[in-house]
N, C-alpha and C. Protein backbone atom coordinates (compact mmCIF):
# COMPACT_ATOMS: atom_id res chain seq x y z
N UNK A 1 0.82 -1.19 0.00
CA UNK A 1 0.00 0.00 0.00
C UNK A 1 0.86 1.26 0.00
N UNK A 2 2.05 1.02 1.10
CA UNK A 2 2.74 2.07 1.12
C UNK A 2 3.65 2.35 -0.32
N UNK A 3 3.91 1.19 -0.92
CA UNK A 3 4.79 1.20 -2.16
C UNK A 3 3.66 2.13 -3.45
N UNK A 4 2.53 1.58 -3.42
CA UNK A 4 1.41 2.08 -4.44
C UNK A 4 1.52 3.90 -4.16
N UNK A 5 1.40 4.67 -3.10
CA UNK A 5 1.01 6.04 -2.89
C UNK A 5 2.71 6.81 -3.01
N UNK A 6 3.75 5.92 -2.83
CA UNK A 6 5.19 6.88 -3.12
C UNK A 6 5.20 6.40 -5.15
N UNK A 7 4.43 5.50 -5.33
CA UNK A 7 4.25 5.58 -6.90
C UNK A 7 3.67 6.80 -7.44
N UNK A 8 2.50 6.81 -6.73
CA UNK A 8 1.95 8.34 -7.03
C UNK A 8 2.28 9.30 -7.44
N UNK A 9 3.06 9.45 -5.83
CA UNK A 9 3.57 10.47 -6.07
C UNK A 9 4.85 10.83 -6.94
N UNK A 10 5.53 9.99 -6.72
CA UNK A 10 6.26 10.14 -7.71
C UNK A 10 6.41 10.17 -9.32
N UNK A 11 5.07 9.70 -9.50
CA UNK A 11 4.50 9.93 -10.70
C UNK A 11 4.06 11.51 -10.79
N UNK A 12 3.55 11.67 -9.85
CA UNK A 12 3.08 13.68 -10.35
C UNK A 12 4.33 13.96 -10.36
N UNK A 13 5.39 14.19 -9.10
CA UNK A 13 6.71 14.79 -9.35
C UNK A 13 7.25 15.08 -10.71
N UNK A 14 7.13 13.35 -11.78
CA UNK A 14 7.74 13.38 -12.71
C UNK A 14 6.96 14.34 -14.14
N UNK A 15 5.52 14.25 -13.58
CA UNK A 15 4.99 14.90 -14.64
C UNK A 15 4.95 16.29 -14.39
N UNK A 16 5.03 16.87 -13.30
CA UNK A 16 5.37 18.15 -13.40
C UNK A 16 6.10 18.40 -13.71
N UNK A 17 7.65 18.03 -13.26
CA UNK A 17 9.17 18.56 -14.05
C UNK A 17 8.95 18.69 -15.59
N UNK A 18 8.40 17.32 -15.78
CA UNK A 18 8.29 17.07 -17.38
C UNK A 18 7.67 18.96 -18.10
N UNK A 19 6.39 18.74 -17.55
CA UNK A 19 5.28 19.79 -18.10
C UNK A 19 6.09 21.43 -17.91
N UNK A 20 6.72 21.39 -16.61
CA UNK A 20 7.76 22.79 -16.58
C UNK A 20 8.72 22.75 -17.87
N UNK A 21 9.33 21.96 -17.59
CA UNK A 21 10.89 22.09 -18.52
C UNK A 21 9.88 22.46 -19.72
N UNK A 22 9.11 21.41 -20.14
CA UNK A 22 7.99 21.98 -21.74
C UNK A 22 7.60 23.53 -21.95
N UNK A 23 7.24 24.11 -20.81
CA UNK A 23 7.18 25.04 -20.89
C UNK A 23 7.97 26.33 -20.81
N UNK A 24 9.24 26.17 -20.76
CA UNK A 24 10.13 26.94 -20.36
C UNK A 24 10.82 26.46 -21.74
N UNK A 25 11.08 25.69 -22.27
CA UNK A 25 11.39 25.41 -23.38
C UNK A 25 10.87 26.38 -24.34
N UNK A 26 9.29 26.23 -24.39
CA UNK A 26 8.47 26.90 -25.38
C UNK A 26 8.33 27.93 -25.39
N UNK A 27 8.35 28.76 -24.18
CA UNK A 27 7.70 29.95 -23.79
C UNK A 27 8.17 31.15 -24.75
N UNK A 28 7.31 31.97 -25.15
CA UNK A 28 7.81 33.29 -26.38
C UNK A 28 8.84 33.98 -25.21
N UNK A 29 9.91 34.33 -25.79
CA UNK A 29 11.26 35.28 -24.78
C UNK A 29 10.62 36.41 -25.42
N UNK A 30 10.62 38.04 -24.79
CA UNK A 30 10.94 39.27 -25.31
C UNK A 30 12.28 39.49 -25.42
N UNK A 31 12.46 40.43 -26.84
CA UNK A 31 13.87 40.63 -27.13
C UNK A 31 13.27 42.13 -27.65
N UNK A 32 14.28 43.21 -27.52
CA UNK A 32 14.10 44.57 -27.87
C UNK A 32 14.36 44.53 -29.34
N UNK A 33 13.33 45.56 -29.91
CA UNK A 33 13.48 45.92 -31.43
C UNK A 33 14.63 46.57 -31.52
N UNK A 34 14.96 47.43 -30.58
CA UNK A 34 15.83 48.61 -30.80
C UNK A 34 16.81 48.37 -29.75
N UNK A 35 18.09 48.47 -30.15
CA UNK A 35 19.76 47.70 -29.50
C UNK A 35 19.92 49.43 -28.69
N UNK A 36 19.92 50.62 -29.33
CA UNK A 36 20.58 51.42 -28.65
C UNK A 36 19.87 53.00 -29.18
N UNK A 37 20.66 53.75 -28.06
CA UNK A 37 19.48 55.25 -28.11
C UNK A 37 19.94 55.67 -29.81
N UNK A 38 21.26 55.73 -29.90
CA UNK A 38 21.41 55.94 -31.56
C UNK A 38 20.55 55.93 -32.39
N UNK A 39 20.14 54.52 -32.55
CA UNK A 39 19.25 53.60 -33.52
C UNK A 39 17.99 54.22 -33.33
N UNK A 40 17.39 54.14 -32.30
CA UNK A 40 15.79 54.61 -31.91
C UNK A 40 16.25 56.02 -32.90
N UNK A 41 17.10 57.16 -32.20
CA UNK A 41 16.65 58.46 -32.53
C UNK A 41 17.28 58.65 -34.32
N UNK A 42 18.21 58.00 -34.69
CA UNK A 42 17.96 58.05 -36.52
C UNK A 42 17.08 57.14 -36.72
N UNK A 43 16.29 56.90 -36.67
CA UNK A 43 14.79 56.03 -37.37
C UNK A 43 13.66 56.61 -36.78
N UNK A 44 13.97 57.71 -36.45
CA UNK A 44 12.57 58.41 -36.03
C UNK A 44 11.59 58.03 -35.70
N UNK A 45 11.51 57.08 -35.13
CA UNK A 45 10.49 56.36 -34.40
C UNK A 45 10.30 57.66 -33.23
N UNK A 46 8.64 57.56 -33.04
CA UNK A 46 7.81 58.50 -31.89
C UNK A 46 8.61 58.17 -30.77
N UNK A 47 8.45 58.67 -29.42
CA UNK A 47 8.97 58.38 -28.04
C UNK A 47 8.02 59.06 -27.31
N UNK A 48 7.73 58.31 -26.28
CA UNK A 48 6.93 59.02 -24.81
C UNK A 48 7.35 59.26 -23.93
N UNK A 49 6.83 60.39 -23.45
CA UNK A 49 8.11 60.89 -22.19
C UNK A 49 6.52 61.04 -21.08
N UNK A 50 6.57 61.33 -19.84
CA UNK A 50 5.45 61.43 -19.00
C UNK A 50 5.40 63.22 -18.98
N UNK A 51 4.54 63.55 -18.77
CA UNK A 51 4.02 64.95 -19.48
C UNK A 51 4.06 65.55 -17.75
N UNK A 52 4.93 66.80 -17.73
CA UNK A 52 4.81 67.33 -16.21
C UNK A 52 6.21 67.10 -15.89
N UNK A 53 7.29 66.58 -16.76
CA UNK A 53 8.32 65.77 -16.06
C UNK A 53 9.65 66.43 -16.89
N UNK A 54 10.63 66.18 -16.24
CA UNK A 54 12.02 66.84 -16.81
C UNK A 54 12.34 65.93 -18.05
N UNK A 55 11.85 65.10 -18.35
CA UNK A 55 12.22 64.15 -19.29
C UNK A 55 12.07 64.78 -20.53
N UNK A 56 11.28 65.98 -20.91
CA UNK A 56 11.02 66.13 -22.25
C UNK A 56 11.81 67.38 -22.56
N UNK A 57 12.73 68.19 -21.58
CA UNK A 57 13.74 68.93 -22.36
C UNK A 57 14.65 68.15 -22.27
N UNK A 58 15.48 66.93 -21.30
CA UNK A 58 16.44 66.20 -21.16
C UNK A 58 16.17 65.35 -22.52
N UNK A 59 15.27 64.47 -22.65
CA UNK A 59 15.20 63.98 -24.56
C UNK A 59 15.20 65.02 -25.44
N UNK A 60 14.81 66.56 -25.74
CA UNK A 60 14.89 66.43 -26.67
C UNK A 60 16.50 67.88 -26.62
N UNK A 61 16.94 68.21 -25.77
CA UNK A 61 18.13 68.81 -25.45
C UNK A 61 19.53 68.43 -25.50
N UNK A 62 19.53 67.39 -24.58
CA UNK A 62 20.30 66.21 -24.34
C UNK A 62 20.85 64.99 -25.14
N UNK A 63 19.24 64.50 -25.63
CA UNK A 63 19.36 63.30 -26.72
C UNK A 63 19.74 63.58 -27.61
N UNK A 64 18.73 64.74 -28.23
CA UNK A 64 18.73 65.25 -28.91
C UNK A 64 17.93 64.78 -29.90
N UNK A 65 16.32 64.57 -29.39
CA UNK A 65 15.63 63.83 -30.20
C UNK A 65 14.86 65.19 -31.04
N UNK A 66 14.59 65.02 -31.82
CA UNK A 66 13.22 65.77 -32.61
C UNK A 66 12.18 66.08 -31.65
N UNK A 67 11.44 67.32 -31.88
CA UNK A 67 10.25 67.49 -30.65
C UNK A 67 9.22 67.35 -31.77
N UNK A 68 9.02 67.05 -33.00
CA UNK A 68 7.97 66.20 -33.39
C UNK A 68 7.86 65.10 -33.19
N UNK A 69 8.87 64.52 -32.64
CA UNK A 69 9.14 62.85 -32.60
C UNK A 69 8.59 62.00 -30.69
N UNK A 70 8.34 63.57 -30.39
CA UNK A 70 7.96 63.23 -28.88
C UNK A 70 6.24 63.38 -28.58
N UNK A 71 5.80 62.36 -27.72
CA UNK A 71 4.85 62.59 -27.10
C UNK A 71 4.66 62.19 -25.76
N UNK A 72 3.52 63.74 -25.19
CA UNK A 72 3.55 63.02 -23.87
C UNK A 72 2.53 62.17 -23.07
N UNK A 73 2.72 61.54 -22.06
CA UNK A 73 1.40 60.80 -21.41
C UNK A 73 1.55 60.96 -20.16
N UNK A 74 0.24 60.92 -19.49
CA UNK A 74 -0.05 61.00 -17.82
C UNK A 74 0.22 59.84 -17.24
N UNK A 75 -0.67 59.15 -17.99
CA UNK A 75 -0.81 57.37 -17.05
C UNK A 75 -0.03 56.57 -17.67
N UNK A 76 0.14 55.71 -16.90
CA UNK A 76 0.97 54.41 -17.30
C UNK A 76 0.01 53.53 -18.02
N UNK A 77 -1.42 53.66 -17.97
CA UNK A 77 -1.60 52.88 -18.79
C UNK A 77 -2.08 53.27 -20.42
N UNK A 78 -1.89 55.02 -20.39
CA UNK A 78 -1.57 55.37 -21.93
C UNK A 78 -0.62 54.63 -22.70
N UNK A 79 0.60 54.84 -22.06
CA UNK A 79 1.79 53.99 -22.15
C UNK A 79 1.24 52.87 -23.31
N UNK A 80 0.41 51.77 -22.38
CA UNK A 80 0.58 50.45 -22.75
C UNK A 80 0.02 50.44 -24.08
N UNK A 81 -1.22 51.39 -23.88
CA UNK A 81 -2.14 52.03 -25.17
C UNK A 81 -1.61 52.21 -26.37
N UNK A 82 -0.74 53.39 -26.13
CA UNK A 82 0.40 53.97 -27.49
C UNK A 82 0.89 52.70 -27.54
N UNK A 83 1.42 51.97 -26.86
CA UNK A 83 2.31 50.63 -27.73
C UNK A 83 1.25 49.90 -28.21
N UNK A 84 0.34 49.41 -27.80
CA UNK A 84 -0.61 48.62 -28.63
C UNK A 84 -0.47 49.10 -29.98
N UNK A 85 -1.66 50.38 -29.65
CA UNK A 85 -1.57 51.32 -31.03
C UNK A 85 -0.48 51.50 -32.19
N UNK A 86 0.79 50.96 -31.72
CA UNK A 86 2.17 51.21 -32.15
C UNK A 86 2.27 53.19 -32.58
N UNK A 87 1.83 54.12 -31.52
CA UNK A 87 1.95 54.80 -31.51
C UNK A 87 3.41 55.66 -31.24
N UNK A 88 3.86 54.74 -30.36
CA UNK A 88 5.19 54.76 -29.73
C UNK A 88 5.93 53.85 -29.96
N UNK A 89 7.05 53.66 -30.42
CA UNK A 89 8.22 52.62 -30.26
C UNK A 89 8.98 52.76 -28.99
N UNK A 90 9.21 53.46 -28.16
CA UNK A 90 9.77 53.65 -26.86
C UNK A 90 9.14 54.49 -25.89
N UNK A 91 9.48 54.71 -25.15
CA UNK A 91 8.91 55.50 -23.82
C UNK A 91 10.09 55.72 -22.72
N UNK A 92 10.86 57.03 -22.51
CA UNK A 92 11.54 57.43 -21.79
C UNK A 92 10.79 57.50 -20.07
N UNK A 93 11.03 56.96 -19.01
CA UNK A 93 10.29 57.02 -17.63
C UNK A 93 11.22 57.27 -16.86
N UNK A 94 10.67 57.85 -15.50
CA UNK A 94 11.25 57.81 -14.42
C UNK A 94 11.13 56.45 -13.81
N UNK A 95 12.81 56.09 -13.02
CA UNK A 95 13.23 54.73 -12.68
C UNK A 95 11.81 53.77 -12.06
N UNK A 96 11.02 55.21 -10.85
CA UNK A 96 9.83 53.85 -9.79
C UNK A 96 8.96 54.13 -10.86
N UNK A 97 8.35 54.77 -11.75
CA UNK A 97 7.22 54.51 -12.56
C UNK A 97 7.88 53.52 -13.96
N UNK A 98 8.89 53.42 -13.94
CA UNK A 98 9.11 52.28 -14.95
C UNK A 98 8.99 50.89 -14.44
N UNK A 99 9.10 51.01 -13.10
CA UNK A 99 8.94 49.68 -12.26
C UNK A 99 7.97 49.22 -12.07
N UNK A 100 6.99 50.23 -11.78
CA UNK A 100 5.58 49.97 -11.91
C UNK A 100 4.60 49.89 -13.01
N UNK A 101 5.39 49.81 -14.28
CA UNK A 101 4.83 49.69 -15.47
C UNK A 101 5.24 48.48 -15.95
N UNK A 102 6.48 48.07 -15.61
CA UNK A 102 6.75 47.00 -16.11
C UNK A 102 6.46 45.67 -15.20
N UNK A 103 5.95 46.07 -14.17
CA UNK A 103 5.39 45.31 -13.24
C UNK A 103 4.11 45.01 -13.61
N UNK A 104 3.79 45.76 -13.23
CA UNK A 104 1.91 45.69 -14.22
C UNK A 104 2.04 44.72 -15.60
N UNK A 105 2.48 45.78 -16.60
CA UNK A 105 2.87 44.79 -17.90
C UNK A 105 3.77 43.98 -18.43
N UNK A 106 4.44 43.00 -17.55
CA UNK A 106 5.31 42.12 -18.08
C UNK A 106 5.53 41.41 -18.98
N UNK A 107 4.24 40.95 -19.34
CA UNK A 107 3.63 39.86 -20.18
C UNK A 107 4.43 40.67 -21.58
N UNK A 108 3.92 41.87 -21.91
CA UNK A 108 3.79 42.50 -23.16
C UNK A 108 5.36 43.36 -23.40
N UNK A 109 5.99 43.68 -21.97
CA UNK A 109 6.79 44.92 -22.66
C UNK A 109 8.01 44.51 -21.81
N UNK A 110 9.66 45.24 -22.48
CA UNK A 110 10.56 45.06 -21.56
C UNK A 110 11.25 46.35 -21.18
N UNK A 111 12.28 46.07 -20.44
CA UNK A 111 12.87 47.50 -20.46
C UNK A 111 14.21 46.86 -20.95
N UNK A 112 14.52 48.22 -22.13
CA UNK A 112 15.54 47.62 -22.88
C UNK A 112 16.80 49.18 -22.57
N UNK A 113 17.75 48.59 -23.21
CA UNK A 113 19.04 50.27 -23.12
C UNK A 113 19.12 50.49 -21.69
N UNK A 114 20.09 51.32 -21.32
CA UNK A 114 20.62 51.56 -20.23
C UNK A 114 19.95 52.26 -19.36
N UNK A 115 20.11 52.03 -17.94
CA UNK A 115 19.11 53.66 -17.17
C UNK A 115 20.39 54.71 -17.10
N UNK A 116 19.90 55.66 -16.94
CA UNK A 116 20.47 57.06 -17.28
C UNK A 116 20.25 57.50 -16.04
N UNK A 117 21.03 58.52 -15.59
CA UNK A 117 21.27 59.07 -14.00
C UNK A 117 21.57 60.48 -13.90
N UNK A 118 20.64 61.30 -14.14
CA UNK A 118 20.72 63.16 -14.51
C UNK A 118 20.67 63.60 -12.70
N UNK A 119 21.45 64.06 -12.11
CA UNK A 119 21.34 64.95 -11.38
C UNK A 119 20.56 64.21 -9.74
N UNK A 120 21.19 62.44 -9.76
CA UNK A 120 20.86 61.64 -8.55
C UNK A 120 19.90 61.12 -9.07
N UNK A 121 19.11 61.47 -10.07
CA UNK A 121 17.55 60.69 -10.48
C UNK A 121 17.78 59.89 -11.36
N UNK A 122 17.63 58.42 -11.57
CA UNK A 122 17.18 57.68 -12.29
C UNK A 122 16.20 57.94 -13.60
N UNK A 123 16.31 57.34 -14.80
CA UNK A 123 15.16 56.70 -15.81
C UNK A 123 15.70 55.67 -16.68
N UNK A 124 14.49 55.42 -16.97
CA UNK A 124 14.80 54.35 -18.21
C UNK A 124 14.89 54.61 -19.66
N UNK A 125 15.43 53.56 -20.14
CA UNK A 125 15.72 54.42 -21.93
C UNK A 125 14.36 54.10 -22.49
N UNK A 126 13.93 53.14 -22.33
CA UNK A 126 12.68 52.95 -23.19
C UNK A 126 12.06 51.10 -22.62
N UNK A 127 11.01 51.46 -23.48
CA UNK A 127 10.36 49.98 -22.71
C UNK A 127 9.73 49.49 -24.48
N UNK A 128 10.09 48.27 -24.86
CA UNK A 128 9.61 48.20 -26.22
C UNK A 128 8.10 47.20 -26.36
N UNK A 129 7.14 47.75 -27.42
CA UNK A 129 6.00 46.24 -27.37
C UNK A 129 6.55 45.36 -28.34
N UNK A 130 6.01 44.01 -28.04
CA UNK A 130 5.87 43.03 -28.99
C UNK A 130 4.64 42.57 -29.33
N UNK A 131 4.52 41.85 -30.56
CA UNK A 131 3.20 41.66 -31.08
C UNK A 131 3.60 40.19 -30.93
């Protein structure tokens, strides 16, 4: 009896490992469209910066992006919006609201490029969607 129930179990053990590894195998990885700030800003792809925030003379001063090439948003979940929309190819954030965006949306978005450090403050270079 006792031999029959360590069968058991050891039968689920094995089919779970099995069913993990399968899935970790399979699973879609995110990989960034865009390798570096260079690339983003000659391909003129749009960028979002959060509207109210130092980010949008630091991109377009600094970066030296185009200020047609910028837009801004309140919420984080415009954000996710414009990328659906493919309104945006990137989104410039401050470090805790990039955390909390990419927390929220993991599934869909990453944070790609380096964080940047102006004056003790943190951000991120951009967060990219995938379809």
């Amino acid at each position: 009896m006792v031999m029959v129930v360590w069968l058991f179990v050891a039968l689920i053990i094995t089919q779970t490992y099995t069913a993990n590894l399968a899935s970790m195998l399979t699973a879609e990885r995110l990989e960034p469209t865009i390798d570096n700030i260079d690339q983003l800003r000659n391909s003129n792809i749009r960028v979002g910066y959060s509207s109210g925030s130092f980010l949008k003379h630091y991109v377009e001063n600094v970066l030296q992006f185009h200020p047609e090439n910028l837009r801004n948003y309140g919420e984080l979940e415009e954000y996710a919006e414009a990328f659906r929309r493919k309104e945006i190819g990137a989104a410039f954030l401050e470090a805790p609201a990039a955390k909390v965006f990419l927390a929220k949306y993991c599934k869909e978005f990453i944070q790609a490029g380096p964080l940047y450090k102006v004056g003790g403050f943190g951000f991120v270079c951009q967060a990219t969607i995938f379809s």
